[in-house]
Every structure is written in structure tokens, then in C-alpha cells.
C-alpha atoms as a PDB file:
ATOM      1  CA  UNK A   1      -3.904  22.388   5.034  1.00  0.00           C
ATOM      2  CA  UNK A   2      -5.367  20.304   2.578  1.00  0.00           C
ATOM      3  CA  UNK A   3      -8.189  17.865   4.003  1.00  0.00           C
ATOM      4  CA  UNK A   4      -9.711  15.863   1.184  1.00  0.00           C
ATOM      5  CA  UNK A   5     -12.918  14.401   2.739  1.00  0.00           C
ATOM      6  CA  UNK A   6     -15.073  11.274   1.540  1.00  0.00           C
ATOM      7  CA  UNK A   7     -18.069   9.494   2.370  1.00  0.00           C
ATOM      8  CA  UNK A   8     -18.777   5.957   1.094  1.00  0.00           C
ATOM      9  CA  UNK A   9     -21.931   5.322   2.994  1.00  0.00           C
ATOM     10  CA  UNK A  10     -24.312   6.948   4.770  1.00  0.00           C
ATOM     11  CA  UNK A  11     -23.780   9.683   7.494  1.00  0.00           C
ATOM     12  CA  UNK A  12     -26.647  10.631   9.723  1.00  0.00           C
ATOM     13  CA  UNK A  13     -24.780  12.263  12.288  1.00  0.00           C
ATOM     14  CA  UNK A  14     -26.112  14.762  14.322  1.00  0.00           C
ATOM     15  CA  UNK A  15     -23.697  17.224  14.145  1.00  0.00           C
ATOM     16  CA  UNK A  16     -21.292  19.216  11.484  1.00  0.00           C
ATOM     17  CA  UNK A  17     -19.132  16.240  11.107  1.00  0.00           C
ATOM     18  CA  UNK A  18     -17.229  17.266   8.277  1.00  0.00           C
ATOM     19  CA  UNK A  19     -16.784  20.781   9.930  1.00  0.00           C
ATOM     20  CA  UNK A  20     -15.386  18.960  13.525  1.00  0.00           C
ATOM     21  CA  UNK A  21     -13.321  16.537  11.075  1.00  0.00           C
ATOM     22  CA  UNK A  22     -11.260  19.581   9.453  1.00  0.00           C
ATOM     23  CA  UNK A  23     -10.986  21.434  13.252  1.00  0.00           C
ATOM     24  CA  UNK A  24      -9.884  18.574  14.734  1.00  0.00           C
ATOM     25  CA  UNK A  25      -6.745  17.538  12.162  1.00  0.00           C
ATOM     26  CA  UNK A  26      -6.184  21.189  12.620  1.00  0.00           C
ATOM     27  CA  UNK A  27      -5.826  21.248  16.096  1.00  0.00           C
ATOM     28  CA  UNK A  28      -3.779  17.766  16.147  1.00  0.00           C
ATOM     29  CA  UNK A  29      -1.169  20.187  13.603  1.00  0.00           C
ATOM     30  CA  UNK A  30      -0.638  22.351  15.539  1.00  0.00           C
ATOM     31  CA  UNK A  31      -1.003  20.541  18.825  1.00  0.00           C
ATOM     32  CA  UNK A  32       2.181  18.370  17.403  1.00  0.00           C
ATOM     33  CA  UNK A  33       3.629  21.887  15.818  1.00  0.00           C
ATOM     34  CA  UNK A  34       3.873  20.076  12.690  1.00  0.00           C
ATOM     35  CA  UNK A  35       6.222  22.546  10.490  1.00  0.00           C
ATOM     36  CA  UNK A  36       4.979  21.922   7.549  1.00  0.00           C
ATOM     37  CA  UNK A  37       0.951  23.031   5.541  1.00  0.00           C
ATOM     38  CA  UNK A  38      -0.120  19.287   5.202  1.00  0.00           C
ATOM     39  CA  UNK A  39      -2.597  17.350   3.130  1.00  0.00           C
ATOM     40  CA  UNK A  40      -4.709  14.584   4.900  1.00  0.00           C
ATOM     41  CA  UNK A  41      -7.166  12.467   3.503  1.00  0.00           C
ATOM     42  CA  UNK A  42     -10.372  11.127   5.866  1.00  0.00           C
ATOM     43  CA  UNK A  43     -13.131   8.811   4.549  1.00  0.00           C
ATOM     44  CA  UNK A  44     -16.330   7.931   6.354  1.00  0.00           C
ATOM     45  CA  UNK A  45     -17.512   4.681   4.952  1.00  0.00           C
ATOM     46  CA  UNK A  46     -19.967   1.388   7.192  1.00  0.00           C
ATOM     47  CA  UNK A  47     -18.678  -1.828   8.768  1.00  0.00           C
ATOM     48  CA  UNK A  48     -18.660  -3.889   5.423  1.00  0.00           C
ATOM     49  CA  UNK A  49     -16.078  -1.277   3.785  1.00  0.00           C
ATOM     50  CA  UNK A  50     -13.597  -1.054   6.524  1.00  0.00           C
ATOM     51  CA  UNK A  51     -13.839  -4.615   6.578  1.00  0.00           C
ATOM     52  CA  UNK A  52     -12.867  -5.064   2.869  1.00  0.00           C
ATOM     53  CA  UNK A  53      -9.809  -2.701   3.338  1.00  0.00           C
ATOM     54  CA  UNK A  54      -8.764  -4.830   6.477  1.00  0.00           C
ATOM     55  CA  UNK A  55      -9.163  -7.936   4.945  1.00  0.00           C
ATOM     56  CA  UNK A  56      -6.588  -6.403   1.692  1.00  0.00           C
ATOM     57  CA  UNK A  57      -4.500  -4.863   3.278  1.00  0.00           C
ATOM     58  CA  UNK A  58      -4.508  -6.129   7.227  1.00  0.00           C
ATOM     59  CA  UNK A  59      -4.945  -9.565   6.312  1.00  0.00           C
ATOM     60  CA  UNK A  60      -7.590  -9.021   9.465  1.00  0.00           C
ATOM     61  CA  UNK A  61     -10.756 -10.794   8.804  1.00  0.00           C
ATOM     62  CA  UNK A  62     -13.423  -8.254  10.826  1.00  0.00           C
ATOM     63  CA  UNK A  63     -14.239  -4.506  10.226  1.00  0.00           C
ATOM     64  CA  UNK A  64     -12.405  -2.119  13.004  1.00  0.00           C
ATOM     65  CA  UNK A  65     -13.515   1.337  14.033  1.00  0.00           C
ATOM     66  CA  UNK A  66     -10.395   3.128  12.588  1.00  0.00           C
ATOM     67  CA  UNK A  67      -7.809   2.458   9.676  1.00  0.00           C
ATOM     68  CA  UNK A  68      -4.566   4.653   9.472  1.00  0.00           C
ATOM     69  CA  UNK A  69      -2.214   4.906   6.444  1.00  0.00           C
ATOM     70  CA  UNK A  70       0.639   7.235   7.390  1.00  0.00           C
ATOM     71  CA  UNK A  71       2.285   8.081   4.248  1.00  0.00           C
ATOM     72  CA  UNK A  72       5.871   9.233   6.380  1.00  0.00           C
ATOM     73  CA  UNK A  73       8.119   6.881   8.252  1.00  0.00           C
ATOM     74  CA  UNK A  74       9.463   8.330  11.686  1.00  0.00           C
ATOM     75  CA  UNK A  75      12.701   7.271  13.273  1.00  0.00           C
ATOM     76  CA  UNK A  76      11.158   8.553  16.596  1.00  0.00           C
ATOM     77  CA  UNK A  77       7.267   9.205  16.748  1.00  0.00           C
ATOM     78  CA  UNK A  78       6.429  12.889  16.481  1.00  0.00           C
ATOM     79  CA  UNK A  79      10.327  13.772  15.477  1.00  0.00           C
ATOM     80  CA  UNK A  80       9.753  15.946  12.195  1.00  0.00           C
ATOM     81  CA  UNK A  81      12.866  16.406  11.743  1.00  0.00           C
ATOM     82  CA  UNK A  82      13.601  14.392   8.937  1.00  0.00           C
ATOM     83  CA  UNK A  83      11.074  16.158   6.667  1.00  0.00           C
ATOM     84  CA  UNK A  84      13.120  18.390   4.348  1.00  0.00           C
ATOM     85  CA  UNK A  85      11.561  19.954   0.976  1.00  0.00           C
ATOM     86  CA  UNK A  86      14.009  18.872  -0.756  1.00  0.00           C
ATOM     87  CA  UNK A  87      12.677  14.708  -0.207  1.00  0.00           C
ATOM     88  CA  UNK A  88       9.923  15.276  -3.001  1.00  0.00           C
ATOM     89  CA  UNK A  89       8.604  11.540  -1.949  1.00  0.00           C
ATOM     90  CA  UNK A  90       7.172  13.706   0.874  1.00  0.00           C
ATOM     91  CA  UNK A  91       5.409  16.755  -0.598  1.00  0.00           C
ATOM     92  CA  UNK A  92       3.054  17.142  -2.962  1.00  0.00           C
ATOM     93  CA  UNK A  93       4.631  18.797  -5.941  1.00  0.00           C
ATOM     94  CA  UNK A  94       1.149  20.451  -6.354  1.00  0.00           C
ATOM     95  CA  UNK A  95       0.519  22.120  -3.367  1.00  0.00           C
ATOM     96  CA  UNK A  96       3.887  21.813  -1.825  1.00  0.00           C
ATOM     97  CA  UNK A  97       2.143  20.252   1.504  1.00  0.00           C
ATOM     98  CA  UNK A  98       3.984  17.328   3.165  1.00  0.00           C
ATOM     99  CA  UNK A  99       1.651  14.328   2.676  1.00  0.00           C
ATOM    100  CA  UNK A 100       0.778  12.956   6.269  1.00  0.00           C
ATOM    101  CA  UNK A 101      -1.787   9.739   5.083  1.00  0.00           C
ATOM    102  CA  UNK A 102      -5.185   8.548   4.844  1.00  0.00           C
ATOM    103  CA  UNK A 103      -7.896   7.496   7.932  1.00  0.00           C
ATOM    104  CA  UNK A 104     -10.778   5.643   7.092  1.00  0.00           C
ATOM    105  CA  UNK A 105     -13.525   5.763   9.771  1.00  0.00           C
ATOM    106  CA  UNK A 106     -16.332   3.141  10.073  1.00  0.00           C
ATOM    107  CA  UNK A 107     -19.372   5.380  10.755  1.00  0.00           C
ATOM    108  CA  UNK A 108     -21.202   2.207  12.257  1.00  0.00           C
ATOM    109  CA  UNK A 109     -18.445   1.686  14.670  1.00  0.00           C
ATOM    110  CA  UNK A 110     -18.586   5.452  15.605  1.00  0.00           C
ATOM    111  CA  UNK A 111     -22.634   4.723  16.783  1.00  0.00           C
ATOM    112  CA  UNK A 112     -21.664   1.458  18.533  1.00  0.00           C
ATOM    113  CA  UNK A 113     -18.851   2.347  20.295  1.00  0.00           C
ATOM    114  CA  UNK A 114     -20.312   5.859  21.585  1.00  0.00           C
ATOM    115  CA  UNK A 115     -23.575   4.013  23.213  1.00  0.00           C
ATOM    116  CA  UNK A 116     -21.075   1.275  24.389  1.00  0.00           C
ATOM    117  CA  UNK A 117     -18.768   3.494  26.213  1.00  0.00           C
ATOM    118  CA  UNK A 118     -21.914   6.107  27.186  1.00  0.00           C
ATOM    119  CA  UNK A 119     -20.923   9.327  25.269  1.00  0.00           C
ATOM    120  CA  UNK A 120     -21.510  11.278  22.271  1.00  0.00           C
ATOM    121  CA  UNK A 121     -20.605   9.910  18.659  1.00  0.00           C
ATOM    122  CA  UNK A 122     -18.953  13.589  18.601  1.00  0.00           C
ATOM    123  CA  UNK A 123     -17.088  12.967  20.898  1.00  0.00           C
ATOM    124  CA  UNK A 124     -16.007   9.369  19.574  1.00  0.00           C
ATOM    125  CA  UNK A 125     -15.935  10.354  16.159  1.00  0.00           C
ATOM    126  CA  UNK A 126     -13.503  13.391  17.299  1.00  0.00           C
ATOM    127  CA  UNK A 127     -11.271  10.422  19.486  1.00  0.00           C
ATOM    128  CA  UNK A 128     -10.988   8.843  16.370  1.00  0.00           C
ATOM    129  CA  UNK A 129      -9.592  11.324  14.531  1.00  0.00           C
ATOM    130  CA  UNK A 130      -7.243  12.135  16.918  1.00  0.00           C
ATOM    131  CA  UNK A 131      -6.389   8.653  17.201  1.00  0.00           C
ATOM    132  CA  UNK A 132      -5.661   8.860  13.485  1.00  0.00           C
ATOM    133  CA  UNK A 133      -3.568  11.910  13.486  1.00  0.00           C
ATOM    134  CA  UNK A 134      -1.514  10.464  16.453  1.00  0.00           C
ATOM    135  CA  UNK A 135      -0.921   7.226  14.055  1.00  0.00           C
ATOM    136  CA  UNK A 136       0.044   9.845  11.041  1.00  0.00           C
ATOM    137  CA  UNK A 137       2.510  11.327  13.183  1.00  0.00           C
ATOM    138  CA  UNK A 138       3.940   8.198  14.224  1.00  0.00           C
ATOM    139  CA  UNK A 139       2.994   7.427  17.545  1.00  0.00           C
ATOM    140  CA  UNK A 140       1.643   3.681  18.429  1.00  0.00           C
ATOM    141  CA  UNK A 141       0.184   1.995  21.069  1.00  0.00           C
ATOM    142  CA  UNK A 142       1.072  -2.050  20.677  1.00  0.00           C
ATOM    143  CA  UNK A 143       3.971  -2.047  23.814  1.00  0.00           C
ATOM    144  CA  UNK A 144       3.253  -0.712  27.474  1.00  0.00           C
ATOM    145  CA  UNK A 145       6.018   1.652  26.616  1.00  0.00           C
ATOM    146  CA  UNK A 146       3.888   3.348  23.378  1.00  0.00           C
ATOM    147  CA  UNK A 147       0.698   3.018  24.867  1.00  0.00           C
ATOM    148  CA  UNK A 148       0.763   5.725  27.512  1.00  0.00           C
ATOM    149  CA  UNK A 149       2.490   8.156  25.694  1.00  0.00           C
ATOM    150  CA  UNK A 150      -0.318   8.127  22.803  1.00  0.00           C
ATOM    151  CA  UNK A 151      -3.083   7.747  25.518  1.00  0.00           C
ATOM    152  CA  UNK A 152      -2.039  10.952  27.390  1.00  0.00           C
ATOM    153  CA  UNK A 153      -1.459  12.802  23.798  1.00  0.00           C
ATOM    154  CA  UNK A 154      -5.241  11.833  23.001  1.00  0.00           C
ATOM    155  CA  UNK A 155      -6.214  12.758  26.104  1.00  0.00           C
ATOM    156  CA  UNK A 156      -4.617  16.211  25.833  1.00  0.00           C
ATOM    157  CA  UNK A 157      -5.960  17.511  22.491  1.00  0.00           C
ATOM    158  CA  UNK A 158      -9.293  16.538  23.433  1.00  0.00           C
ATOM    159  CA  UNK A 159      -9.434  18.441  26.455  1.00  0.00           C
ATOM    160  CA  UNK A 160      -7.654  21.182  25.055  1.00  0.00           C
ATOM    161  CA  UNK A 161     -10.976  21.144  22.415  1.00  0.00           C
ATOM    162  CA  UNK A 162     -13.317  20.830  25.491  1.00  0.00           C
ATOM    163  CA  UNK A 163     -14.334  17.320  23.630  1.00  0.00           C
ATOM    164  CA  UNK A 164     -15.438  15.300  26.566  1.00  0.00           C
ATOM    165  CA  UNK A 165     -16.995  12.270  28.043  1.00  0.00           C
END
């Protein structure tokens, strides 16, 4: 796996973020049994960048705690079946890994939303990851037919990690 990792803004977590970040799209590759070595791009940046890239490219006028860019386009979410080598659009030619997307991660909205909801900003910053990964792999949640599916798939992997409340 390839995990190319950025930070736009400060990061004063208390814990190997960057370390977590890499286990956790890991984990979410082989929770999904992904067939393929994949490259996956994560960027830590505050409220006022996420809220610049929503604003270009969301046409949403706020920062949010998450942004996902999948770079693959599932008929079915989690259905890999349509990767083939042979689709170079897919893989980088460089390191032959299929190339799943970005996620941006608003650092601020990590702290916020961990004291709002009363746990960790491990644990939140691991949900959103997840999260992430789940959008990469093309699950949603925006009809009560998605939603449950990708709830119970977040809720798996991060008891599986023993990442809880």
C-alpha cells in the first residue's frame, strides 16, 4: 500500500496519528478484501481549508469534518470486480497500485466533534478514516437504504480494531 500523508495545519494530537492513519486504511483493505496493493492519499488540514475545498468543489459554503474523493466508480458499492489491470485509468503505472482517492480531514472538526460526542479524538479521528475508506470503496449513506449498510460496516472495523467509545 501506498499512503501518501499531508498536513496543512497544525496537529497537536495526542497520539501517533499518522501511525493509526496508515493501520487503519490497512485494516479497512483488508476488512473489504480489496484485491488489489492500493495507493491512498490523506491530508490533515483546519476548518478554513476544508472549507475552501468545499466551497470549489461542493459548492457547500461551511467547512465539514471529512472530504472524500474516490478516484473509482462502482456499479455496486464494495463490488471490485470491475477493476482489471488491464484499465490503466485505474493503476498507477508507477507502482502498479489501483488508485482508491484522496480524504481530507479537518483536524479542528476532529477536537470538536470528539468533546461533542464524549470520546477520544482517536477514536474520532480513526471513525473518520473509516468513514473515508467506506466512501473510497463506494459505499454512501444519503438514502435509508445506504445508510445502515455503511453504519454497520463502520461499526465493524472499529470494533474489530478495539477503537471504541
Amino acid at each position: 500500500m501506498s499512503f501518501c500523508f499531508e498536513e496543512e495545519c497544525m496537529v497537536d494530537f495526542d497520539f501517533p496519528y499518522q501511525v493509526l492513519a496508515e493501520q487503519v486504511i490497512d485494516f479497512c483493505l483488508d476488512h473489504e478484501e480489496f484485491p488489489y496493493a492500493a495507493e491512498v492519499n490523506l491530508t490533515l488540514t483546519d476548518n478554513e481549508g476544508i472549507h475552501a475545498i468545499n466551497r470549489e468543489y461542493r459548492r457547500i459554503d461551511r467547512p465539514t469534518d471529512v472530504l472524500s474523493f474516490p478516484m473509482l466508480s462502482y456499479s455496486a458499492p464494495g463490488d471490485f470486480s470491475f477493476l482489471n489491470r488491464e484499465c490503466e485509468d485505474d493503476f498507477n503505472p508507477d507502482t502498479g497500485e489501483a488508485i482508491l482517492g484522496d480524504i481530507i480531514i479537518s483536524v479542528d472538526k476532529v477536537k470538536e466533534q470528539a468533546a461533542s460526542y464524549g470520546h477520544s479524538e482517536k477514536r474520532e479521528f480513526a471513525f473518520l478514516i473509516v468513514h473515508s475508506m467506506l466512501h473510497l470503496f463506494g459505499y454512501d449513506h444519503m438514502t435509508e437504504e445506504e445508510a445502515p449498510v455503511m453504519e454497520e460496516k463502520q461499526r465493524q472495523i472499529l470494533e474489530a480494531m478495539n477503537i471504541l467509545r
